[in-house]
C-alpha atoms as a PDB file:
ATOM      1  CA  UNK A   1       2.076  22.203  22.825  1.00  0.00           C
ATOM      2  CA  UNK A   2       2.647  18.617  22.445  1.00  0.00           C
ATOM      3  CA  UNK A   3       4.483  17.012  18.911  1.00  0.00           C
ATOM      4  CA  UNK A   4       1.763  14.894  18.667  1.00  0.00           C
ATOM      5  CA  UNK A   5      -0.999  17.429  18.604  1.00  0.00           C
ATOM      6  CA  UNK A   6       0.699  19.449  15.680  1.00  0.00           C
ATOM      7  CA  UNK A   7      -0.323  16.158  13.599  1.00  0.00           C
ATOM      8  CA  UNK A   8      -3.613  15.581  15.385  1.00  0.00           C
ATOM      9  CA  UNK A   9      -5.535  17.120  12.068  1.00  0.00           C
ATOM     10  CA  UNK A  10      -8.362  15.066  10.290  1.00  0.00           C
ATOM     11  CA  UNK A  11      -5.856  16.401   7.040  1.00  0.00           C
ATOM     12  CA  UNK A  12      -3.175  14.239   8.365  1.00  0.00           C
ATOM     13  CA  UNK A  13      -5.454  11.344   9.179  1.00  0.00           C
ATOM     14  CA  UNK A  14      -6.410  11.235   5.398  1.00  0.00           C
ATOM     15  CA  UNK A  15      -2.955  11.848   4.294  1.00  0.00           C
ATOM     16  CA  UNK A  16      -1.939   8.215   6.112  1.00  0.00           C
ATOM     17  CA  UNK A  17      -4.883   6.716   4.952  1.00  0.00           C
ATOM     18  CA  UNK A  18      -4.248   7.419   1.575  1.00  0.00           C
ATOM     19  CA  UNK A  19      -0.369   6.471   1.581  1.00  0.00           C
ATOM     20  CA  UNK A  20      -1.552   3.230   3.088  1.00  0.00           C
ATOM     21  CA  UNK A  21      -4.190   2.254   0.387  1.00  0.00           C
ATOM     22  CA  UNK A  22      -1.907   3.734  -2.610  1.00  0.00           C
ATOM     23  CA  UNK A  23       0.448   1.047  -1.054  1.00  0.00           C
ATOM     24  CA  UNK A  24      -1.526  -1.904  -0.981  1.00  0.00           C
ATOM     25  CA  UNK A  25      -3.034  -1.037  -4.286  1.00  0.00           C
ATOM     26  CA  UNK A  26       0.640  -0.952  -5.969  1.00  0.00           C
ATOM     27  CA  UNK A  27       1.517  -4.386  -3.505  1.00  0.00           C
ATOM     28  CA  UNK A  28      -2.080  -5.702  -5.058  1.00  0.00           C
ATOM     29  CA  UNK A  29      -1.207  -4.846  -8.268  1.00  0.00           C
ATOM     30  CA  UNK A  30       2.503  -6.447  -7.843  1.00  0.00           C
ATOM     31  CA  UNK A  31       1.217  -9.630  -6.611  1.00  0.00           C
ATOM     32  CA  UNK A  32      -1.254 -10.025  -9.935  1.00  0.00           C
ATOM     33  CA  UNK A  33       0.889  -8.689 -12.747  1.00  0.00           C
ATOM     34  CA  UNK A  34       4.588 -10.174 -11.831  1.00  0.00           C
ATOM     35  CA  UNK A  35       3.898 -12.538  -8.709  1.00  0.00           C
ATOM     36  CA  UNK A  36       0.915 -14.845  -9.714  1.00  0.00           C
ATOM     37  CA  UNK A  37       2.184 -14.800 -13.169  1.00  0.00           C
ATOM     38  CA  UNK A  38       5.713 -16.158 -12.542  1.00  0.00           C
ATOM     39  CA  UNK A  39       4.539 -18.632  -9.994  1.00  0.00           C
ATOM     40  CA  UNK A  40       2.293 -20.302 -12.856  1.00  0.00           C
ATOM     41  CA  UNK A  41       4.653 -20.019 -15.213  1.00  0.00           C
ATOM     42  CA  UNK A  42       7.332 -21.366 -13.313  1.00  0.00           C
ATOM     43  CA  UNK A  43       4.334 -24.311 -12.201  1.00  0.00           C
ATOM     44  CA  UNK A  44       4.007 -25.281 -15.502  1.00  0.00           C
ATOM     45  CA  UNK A  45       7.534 -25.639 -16.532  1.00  0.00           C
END
């Protein structure tokens, strides 16, 4: 048995797929909270 096939699991599939979206929800969220805000501020000043 291959290494690879031991992860070969729809489960697995949908265990990457969701780390991947929680992470560009939280780099989403980043980017309109503390990013855009400081760029305007700092813009304005």
């Amino acid at each position: 048995m291959n290494a690879v096939d031991r992860f070969d699991h729809p489960a697995w599939v949908a265990a990457a797929g969701t780390l991947v979206s929680y992470g560009l929800i939280l780099l989403v969220m980043f980017a309109a909270l503390f990013a855009l805000p400081f760029l305007v501020y700092s813009a304005l000043l």
